[in-house]
N, C-alpha and C. Protein backbone atom coordinates (compact mmCIF):
# COMPACT_ATOMS: atom_id res chain seq x y z
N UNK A 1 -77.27 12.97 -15.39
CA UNK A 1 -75.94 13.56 -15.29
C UNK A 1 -74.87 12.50 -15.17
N UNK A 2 -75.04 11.32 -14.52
CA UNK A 2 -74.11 10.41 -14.41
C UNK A 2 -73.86 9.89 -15.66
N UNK A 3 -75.14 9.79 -16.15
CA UNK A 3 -74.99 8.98 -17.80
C UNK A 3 -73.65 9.67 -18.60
N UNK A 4 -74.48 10.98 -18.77
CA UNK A 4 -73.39 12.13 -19.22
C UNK A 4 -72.22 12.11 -19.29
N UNK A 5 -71.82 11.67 -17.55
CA UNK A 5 -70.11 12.20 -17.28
C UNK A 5 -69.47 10.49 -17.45
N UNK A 6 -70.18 9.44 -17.71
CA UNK A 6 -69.64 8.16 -18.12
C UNK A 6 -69.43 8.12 -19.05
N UNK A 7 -69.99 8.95 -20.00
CA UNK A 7 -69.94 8.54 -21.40
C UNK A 7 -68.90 10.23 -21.96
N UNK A 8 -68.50 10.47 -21.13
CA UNK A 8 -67.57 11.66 -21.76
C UNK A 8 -65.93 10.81 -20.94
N UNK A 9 -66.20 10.30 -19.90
CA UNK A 9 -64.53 9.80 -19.80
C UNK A 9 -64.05 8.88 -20.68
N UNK A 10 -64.17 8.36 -21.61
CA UNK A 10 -63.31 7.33 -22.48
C UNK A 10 -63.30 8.29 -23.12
N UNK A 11 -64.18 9.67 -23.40
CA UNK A 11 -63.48 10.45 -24.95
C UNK A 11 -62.22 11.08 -24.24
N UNK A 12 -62.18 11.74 -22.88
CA UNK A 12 -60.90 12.26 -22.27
C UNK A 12 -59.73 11.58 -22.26
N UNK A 13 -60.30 10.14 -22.20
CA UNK A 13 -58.87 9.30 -21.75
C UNK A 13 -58.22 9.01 -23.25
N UNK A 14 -59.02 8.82 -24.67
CA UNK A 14 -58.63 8.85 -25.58
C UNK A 14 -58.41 9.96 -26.29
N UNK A 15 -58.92 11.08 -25.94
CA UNK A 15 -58.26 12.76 -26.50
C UNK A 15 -56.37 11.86 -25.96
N UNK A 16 -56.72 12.13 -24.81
CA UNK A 16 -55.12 11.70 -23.70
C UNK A 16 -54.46 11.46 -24.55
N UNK A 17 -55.08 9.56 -24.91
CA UNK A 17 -53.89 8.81 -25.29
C UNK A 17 -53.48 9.26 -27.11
N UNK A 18 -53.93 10.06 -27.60
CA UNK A 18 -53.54 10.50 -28.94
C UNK A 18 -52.78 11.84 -28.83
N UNK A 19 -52.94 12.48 -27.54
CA UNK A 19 -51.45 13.45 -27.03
C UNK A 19 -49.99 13.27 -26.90
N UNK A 20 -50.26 11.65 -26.67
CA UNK A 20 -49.05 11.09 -26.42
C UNK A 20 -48.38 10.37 -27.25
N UNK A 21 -49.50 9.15 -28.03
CA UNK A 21 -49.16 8.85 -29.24
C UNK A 21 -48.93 9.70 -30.59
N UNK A 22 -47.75 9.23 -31.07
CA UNK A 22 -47.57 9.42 -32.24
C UNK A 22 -48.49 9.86 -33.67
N UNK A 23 -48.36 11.21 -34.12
CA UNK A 23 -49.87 10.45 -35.42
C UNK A 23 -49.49 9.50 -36.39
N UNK A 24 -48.29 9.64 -36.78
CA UNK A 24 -48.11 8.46 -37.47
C UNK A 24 -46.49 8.16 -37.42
N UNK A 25 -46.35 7.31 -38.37
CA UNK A 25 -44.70 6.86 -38.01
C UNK A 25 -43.73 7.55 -39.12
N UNK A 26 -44.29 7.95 -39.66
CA UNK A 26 -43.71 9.69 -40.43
C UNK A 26 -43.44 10.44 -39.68
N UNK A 27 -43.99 10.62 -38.49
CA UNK A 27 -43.54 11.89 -38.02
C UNK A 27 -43.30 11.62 -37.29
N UNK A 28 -41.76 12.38 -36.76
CA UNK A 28 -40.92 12.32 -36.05
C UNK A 28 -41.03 12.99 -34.69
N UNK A 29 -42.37 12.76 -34.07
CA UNK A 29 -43.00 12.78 -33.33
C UNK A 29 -42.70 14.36 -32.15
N UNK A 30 -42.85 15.48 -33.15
CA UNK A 30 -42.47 16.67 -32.74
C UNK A 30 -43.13 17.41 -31.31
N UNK A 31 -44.78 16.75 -30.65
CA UNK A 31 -45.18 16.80 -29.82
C UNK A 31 -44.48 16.68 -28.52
N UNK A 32 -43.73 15.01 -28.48
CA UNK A 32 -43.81 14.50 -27.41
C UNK A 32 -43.28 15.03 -26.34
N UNK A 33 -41.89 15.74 -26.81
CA UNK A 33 -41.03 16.62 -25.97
C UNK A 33 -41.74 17.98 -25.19
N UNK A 34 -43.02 18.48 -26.25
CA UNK A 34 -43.45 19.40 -25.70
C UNK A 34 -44.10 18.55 -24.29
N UNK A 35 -44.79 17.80 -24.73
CA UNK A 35 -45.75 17.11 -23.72
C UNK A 35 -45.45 17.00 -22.16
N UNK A 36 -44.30 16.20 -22.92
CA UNK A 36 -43.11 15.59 -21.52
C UNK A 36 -42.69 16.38 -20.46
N UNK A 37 -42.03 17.82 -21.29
CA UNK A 37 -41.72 18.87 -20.42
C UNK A 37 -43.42 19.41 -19.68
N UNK A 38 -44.10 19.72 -20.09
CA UNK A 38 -45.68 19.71 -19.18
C UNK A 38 -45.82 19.05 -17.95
N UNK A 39 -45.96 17.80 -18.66
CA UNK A 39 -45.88 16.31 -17.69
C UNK A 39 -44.90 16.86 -16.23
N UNK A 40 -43.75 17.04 -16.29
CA UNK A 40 -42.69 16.58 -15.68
C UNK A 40 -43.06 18.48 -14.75
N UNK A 41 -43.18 19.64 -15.23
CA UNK A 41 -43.60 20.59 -14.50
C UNK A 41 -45.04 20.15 -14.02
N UNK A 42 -46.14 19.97 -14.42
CA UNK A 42 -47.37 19.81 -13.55
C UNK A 42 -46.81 18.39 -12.40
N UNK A 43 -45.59 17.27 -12.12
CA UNK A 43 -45.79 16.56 -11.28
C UNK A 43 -44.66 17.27 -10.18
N UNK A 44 -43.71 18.35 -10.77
CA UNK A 44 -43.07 18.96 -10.14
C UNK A 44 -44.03 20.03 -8.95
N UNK A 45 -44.55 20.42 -9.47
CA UNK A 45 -45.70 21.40 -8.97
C UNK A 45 -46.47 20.72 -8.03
N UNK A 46 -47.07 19.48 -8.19
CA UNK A 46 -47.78 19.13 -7.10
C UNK A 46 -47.13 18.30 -6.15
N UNK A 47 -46.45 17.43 -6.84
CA UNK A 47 -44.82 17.26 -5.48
C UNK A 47 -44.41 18.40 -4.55
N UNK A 48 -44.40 19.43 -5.09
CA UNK A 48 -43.48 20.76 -4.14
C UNK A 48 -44.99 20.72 -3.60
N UNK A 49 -45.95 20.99 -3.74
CA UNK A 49 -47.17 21.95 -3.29
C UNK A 49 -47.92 20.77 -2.40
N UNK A 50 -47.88 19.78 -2.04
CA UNK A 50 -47.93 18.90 -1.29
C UNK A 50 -46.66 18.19 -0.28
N UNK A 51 -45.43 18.37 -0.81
CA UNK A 51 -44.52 18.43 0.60
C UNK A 51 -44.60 19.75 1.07
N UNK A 52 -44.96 20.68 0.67
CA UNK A 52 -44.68 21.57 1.29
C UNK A 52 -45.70 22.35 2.86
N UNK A 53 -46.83 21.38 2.38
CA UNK A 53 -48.12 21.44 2.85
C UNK A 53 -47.49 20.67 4.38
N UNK A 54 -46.82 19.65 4.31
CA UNK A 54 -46.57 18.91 5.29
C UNK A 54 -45.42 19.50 6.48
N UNK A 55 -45.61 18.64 7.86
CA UNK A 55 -45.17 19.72 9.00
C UNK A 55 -43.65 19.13 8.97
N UNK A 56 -42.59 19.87 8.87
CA UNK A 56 -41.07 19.90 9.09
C UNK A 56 -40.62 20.47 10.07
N UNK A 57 -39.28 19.79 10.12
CA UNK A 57 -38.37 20.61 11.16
C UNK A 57 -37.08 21.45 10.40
N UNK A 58 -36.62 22.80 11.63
CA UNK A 58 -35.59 23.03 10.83
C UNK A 58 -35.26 24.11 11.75
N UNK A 59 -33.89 24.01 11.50
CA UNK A 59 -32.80 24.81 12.71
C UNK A 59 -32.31 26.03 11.58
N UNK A 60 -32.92 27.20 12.57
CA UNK A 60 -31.97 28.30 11.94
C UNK A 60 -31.45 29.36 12.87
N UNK A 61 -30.46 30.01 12.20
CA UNK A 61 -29.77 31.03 13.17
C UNK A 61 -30.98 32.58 13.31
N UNK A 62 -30.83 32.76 14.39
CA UNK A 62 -32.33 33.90 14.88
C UNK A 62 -31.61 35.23 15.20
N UNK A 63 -31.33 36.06 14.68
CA UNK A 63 -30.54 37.34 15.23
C UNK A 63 -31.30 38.15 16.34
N UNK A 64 -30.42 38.66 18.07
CA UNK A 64 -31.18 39.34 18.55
C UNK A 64 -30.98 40.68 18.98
N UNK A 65 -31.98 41.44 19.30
CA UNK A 65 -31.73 43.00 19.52
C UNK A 65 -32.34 43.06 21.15
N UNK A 66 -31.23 43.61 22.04
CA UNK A 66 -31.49 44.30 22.98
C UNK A 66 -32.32 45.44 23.13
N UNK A 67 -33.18 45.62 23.52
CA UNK A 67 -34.41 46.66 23.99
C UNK A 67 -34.49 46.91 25.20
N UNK A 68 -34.69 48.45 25.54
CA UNK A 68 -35.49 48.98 27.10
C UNK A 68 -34.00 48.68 27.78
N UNK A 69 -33.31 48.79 27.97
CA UNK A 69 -31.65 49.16 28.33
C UNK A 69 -32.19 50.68 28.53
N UNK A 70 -32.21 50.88 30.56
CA UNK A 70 -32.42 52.37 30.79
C UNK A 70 -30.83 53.21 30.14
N UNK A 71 -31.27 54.88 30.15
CA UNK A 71 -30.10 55.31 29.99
C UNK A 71 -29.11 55.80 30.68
N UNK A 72 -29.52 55.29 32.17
CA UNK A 72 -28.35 55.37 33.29
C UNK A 72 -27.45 54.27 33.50
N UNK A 73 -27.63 52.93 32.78
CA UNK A 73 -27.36 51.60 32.95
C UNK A 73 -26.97 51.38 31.97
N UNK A 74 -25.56 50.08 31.89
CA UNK A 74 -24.86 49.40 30.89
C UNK A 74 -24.80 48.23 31.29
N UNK A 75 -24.67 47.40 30.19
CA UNK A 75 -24.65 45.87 30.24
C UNK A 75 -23.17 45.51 30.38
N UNK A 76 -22.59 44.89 31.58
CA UNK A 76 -21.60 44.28 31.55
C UNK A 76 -21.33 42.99 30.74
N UNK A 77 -21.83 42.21 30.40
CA UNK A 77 -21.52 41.43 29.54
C UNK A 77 -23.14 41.35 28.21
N UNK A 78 -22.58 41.43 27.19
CA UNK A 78 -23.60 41.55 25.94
C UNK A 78 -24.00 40.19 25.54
N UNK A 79 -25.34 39.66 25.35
CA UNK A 79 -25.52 38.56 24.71
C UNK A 79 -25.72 38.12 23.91
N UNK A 80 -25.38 37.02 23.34
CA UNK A 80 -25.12 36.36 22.27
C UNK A 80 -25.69 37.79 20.75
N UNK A 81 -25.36 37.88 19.59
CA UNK A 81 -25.63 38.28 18.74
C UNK A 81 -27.04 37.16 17.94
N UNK A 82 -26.91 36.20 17.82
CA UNK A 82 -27.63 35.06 17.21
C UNK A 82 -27.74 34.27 18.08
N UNK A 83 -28.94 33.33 18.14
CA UNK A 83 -29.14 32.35 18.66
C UNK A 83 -29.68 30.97 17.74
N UNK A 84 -29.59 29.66 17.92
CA UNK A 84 -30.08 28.68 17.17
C UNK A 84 -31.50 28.40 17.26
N UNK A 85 -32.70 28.14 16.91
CA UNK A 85 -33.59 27.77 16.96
C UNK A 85 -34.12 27.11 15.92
N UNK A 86 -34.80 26.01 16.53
CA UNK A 86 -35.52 24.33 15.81
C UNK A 86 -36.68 25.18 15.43
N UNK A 87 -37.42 24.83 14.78
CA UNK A 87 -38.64 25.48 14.35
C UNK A 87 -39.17 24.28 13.46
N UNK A 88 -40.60 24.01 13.90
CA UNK A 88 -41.63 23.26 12.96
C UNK A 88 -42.79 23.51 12.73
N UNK A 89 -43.53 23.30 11.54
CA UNK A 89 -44.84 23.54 11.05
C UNK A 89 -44.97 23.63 9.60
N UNK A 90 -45.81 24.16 8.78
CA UNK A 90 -45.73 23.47 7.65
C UNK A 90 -44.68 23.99 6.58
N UNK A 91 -44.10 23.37 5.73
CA UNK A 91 -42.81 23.76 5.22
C UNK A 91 -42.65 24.63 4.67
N UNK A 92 -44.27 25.69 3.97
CA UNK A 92 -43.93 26.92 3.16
C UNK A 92 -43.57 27.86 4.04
N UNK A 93 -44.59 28.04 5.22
CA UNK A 93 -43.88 28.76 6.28
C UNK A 93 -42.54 28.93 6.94
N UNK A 94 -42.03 27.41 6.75
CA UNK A 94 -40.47 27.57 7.82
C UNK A 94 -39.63 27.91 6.21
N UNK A 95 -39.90 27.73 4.99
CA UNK A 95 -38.96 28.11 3.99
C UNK A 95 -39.05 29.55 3.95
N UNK A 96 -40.11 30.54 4.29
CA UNK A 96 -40.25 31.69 4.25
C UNK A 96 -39.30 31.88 5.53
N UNK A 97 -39.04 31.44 6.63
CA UNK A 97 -38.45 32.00 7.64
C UNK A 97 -37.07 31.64 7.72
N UNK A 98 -36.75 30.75 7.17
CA UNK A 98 -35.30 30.48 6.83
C UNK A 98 -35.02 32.04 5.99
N UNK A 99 -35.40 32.43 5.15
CA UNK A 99 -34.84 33.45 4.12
C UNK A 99 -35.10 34.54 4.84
N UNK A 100 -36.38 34.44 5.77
CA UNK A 100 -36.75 35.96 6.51
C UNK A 100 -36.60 35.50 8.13
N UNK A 101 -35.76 35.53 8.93
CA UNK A 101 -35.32 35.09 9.96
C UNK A 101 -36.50 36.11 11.23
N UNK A 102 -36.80 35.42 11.93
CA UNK A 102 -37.62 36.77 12.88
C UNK A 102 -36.46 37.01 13.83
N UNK A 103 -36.72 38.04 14.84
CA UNK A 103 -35.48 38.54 15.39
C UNK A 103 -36.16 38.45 17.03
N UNK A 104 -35.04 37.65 18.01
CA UNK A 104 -35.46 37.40 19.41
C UNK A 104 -35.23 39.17 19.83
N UNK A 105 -36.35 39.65 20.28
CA UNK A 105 -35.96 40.59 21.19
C UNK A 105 -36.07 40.46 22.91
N UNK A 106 -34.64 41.14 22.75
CA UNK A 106 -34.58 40.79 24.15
C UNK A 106 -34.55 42.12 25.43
N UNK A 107 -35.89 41.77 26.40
CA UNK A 107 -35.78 42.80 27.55
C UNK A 107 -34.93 43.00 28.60
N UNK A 108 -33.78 44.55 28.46
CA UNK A 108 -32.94 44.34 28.96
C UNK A 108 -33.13 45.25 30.30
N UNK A 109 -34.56 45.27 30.64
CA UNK A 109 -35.37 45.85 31.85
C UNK A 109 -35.05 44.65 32.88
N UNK A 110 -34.87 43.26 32.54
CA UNK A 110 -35.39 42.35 33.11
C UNK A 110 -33.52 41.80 33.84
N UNK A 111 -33.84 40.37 34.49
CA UNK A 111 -32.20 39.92 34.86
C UNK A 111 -32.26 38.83 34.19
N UNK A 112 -33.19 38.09 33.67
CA UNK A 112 -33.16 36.91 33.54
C UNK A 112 -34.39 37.05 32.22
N UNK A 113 -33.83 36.54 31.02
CA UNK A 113 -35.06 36.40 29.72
C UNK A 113 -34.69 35.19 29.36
N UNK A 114 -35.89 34.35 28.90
CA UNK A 114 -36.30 33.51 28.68
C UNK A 114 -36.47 33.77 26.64
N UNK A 115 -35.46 32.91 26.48
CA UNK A 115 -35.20 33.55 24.75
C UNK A 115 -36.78 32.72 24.19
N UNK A 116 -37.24 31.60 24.26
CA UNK A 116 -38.26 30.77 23.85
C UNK A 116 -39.26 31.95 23.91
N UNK A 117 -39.79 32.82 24.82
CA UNK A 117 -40.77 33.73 25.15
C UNK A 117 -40.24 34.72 24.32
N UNK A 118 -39.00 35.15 24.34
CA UNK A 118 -38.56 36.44 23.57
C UNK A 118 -38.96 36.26 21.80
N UNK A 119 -38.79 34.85 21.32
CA UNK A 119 -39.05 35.08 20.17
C UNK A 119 -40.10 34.82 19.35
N UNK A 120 -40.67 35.89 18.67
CA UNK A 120 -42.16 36.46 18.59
C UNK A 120 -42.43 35.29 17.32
N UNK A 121 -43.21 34.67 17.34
CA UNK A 121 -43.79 33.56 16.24
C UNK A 121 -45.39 34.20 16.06
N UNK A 122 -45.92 35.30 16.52
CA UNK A 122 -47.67 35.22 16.46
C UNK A 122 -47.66 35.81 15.03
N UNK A 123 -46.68 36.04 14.29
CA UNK A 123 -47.39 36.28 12.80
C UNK A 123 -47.02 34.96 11.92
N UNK A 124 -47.39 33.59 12.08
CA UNK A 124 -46.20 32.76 11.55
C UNK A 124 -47.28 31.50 10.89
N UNK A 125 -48.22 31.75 11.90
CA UNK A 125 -49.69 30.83 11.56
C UNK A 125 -48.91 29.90 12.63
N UNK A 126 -49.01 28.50 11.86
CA UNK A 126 -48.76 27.14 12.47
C UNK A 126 -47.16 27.04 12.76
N UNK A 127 -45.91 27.52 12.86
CA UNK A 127 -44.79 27.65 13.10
C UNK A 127 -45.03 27.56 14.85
N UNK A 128 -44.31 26.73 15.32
CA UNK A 128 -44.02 26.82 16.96
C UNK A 128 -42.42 26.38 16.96
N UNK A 129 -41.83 26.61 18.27
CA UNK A 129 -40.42 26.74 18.60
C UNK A 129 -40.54 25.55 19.46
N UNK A 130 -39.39 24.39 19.05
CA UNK A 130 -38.71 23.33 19.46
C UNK A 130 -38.12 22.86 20.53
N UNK A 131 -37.16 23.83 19.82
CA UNK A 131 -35.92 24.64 21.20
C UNK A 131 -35.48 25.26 20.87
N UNK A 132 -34.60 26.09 21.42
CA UNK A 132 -33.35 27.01 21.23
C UNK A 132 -32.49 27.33 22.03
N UNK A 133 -31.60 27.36 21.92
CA UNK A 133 -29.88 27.48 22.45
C UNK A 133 -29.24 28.68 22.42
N UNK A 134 -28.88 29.47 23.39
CA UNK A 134 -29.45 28.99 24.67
C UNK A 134 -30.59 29.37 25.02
N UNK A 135 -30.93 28.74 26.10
CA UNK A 135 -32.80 29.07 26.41
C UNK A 135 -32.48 30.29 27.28
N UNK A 136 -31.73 30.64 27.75
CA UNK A 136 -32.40 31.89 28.80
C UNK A 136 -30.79 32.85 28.68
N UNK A 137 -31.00 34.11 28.85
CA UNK A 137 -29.71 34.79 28.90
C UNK A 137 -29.96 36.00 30.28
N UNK A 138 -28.41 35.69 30.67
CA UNK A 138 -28.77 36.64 31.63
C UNK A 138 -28.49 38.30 31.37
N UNK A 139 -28.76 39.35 32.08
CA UNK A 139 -28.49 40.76 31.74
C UNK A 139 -27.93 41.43 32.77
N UNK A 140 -26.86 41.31 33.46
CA UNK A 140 -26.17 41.86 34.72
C UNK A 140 -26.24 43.40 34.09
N UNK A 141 -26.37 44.41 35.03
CA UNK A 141 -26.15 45.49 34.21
C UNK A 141 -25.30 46.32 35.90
N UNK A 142 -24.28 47.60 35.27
CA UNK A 142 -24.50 47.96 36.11
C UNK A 142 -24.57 49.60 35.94
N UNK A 143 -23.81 50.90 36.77
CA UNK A 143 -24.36 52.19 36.52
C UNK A 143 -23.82 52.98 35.23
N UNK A 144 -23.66 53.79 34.22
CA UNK A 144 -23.10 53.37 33.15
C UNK A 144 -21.83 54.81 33.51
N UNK A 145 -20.62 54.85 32.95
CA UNK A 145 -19.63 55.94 33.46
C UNK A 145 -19.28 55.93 32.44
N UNK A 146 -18.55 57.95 32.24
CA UNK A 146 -18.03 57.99 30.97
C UNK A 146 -16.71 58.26 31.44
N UNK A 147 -15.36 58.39 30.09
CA UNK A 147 -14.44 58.35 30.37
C UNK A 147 -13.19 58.94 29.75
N UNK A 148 -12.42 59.34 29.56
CA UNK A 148 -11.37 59.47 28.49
C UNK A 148 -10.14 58.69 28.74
N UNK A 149 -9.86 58.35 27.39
CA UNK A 149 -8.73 57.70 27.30
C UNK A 149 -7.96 57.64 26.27
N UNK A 150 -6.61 57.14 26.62
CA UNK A 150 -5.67 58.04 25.20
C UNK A 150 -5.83 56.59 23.71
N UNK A 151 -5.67 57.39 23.11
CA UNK A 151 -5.62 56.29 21.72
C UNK A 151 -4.33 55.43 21.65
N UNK A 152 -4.59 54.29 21.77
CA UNK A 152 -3.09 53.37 21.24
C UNK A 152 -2.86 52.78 19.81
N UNK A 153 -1.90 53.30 19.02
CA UNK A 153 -1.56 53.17 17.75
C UNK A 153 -0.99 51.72 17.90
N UNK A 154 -1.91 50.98 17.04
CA UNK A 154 -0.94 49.89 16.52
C UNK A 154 -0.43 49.79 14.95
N UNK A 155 -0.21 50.54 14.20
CA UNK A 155 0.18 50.60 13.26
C UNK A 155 1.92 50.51 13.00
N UNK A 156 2.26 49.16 12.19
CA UNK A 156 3.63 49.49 12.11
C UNK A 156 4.56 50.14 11.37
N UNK A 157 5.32 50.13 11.06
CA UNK A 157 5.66 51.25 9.96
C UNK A 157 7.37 50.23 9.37
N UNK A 158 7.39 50.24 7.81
CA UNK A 158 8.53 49.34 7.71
C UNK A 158 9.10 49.90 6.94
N UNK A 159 10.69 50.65 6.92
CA UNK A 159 11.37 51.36 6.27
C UNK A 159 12.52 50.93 5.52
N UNK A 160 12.87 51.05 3.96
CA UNK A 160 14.01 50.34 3.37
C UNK A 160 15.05 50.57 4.44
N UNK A 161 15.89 50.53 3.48
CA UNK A 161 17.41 50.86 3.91
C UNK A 161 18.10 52.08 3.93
N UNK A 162 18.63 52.87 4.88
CA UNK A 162 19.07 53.85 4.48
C UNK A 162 17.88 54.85 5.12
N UNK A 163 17.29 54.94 5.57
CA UNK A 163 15.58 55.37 5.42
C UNK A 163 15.60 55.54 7.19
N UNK A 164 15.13 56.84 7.82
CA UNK A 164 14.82 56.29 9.09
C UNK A 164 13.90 57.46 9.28
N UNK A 165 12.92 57.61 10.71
CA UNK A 165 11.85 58.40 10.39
C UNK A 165 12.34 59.60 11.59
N UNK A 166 11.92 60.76 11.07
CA UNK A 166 11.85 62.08 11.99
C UNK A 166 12.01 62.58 12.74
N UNK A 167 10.06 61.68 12.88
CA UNK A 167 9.93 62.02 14.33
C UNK A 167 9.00 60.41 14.37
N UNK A 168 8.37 60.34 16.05
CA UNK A 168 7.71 59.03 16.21
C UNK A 168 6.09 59.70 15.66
N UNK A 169 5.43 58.14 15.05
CA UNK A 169 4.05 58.81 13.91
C UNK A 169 3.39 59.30 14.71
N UNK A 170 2.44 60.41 14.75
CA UNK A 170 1.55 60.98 15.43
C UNK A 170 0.04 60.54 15.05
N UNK A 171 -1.21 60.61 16.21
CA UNK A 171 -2.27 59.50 16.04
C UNK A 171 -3.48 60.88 16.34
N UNK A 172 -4.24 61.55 15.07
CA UNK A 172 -5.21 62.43 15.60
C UNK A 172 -6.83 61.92 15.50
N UNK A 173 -7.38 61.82 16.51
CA UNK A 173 -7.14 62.46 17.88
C UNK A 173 -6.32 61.33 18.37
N UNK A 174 -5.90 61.93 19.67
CA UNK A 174 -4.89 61.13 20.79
C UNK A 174 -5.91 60.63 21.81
N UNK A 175 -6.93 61.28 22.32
CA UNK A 175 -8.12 60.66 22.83
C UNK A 175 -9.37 60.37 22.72
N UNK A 176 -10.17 59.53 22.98
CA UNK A 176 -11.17 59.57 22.64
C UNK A 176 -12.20 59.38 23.97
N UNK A 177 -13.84 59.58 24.40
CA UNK A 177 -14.65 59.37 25.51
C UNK A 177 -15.41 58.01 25.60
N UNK A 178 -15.02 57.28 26.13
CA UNK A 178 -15.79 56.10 26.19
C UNK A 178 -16.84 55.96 27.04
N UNK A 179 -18.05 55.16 26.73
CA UNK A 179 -19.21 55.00 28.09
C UNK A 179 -19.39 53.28 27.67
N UNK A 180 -19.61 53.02 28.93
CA UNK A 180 -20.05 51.83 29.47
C UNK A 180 -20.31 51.52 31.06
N UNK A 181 -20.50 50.16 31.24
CA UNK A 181 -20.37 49.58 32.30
C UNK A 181 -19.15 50.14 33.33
N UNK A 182 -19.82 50.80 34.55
CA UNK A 182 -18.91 50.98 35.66
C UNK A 182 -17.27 50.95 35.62
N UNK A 183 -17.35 49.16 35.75
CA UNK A 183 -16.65 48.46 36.60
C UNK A 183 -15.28 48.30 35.13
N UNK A 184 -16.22 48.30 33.70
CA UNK A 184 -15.14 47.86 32.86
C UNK A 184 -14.41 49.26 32.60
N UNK A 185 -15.18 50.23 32.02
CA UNK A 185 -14.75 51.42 31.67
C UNK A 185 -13.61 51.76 32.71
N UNK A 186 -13.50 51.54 34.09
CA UNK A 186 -12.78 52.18 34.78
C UNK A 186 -11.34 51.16 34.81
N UNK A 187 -11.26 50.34 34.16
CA UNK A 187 -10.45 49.43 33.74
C UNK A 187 -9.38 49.60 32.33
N UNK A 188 -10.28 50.41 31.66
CA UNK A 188 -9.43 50.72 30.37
C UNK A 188 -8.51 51.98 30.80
N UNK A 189 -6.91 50.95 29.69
CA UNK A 189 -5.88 52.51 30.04
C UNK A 189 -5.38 52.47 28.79
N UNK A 190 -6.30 52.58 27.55
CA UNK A 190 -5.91 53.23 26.53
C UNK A 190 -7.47 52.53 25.52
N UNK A 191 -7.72 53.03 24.37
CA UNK A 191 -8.20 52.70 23.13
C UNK A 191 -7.04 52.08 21.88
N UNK A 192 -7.31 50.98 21.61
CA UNK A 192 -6.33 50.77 20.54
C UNK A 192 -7.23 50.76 19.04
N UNK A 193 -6.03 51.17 18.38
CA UNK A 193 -6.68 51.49 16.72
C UNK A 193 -6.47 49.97 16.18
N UNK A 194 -6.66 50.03 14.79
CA UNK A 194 -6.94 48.23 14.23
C UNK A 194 -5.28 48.14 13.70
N UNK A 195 -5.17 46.91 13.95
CA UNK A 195 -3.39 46.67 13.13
C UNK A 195 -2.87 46.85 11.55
N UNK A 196 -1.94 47.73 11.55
CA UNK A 196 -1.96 48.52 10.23
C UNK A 196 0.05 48.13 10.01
N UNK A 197 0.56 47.59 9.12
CA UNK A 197 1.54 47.11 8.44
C UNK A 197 1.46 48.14 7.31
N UNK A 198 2.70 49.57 7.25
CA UNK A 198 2.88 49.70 5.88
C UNK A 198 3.76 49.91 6.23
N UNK A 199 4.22 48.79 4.61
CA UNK A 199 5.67 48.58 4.06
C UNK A 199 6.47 49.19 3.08
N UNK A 200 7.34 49.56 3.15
CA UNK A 200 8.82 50.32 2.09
C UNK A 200 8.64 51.98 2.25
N UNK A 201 8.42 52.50 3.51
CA UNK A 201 7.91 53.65 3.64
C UNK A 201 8.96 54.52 3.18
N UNK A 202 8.88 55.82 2.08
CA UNK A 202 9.85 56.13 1.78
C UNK A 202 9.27 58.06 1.78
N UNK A 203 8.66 58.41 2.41
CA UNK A 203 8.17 59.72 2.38
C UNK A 203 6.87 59.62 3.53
N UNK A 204 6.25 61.13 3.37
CA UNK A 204 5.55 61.41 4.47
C UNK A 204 4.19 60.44 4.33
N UNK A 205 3.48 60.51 5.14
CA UNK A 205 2.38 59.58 5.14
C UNK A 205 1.25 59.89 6.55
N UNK A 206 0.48 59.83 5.19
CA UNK A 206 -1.50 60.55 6.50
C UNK A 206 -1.90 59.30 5.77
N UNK A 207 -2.69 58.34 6.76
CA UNK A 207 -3.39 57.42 6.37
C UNK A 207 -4.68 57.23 7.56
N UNK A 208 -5.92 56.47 7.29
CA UNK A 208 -7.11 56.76 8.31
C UNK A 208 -6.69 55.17 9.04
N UNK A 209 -7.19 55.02 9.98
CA UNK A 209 -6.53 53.37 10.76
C UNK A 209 -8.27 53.69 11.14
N UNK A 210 -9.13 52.29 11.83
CA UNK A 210 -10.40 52.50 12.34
C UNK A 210 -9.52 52.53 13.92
């Protein structure tokens, strides 16, 4: 068998070198380009498929969701929406998680979470967590109260010349019920709508504001 496979590599290496060479100097050597482009994808391919094999680092933004928040209780202050986290292991994995982000969940049973623990890596293989910022969040909560309160229009209203209005604009509804935290809810003395500018007002006008 050795005999065999010695005496078949010079025919491989010379099949090779007549792939590459020219057949003759007539021809305007219509192969080579095909070749080249081959060449240049099969070293592309094993370049990517061997860095990729290898262990990296890499910081991405981690989005999180509050969970287990009883329904007698509100969170006085909400935490962070996203958090940063380093992440390393081998690079097909952390390129899959860059595009598919996992999500810290966070227990809002607890006073004190530990985001490193909150964020779930056991489907990830070889992926482990670095650090992340911030490492721990707190969850003050307190009894949750509902409320009413009147709507505040911020919408302005800008009239030519000559032009003046009615009556003052009317906002339906005028109230709305809010729930939250105790201490804040009992703090609010109005809801305001989003800032609304319309200009050259010259007739009646129903428009939606959030």
């Amino acid at each position: 068998m050795a005999a065999d496979t010695d005496s078949q590599s010079p025919i491989f290496w010379e099949r090779l070198r007549r792939l590459f060479a020219s057949p003759n100097r007539r021809d305007p050597e219509p192969q080579r380009p095909f070749v080249i482009a081959i060449c240049v994808v099969i070293s592309v391919t094993l370049w990517a498929s061997l860095t990729l094999q290898e262990e990296k680092s890499v910081t991405i933004d981690v989005p999180t969701e509050v969970v287990n928040l009883p329904d007698d209780q509100a969170l006085t202050a909400l935490p962070p929406d996203r958090v940063q986290a380093r992440l390393r292991g081998p690079g097909l994995q952390l390129i899959w998680l860059v595009f598919n982000p996992p999500r810290v969940t966070i227990d809002a049973s607890q006073n004190q979470v530990s985001l490193a623990d909150a964020l779930s890596l056991s489907n990830q293989g070889e992926v482990r967590v670095e650090s992340i910022t911030p490492q721990e969040v707190a969850l003050p909560r307190e009894p949750r109260a509902e409320r009413r309160v009147p709507v505040e229009s911020r919408v302005r209203i800008d009239l030519p010349p000559a032009h003046e209005l009615l009556q003052p604009p009317s906002v339906t509804p005028d109230s709305i019920t809010v729930t939250g935290a105790q201490s804040i809810v009992a703090g609010l003395q109005a809801w305001p709508t989003d800032s609304l500018l319309v200009e050259d007002l010259r007739d009646s006008l129903q428009t939606q504001v959030a």
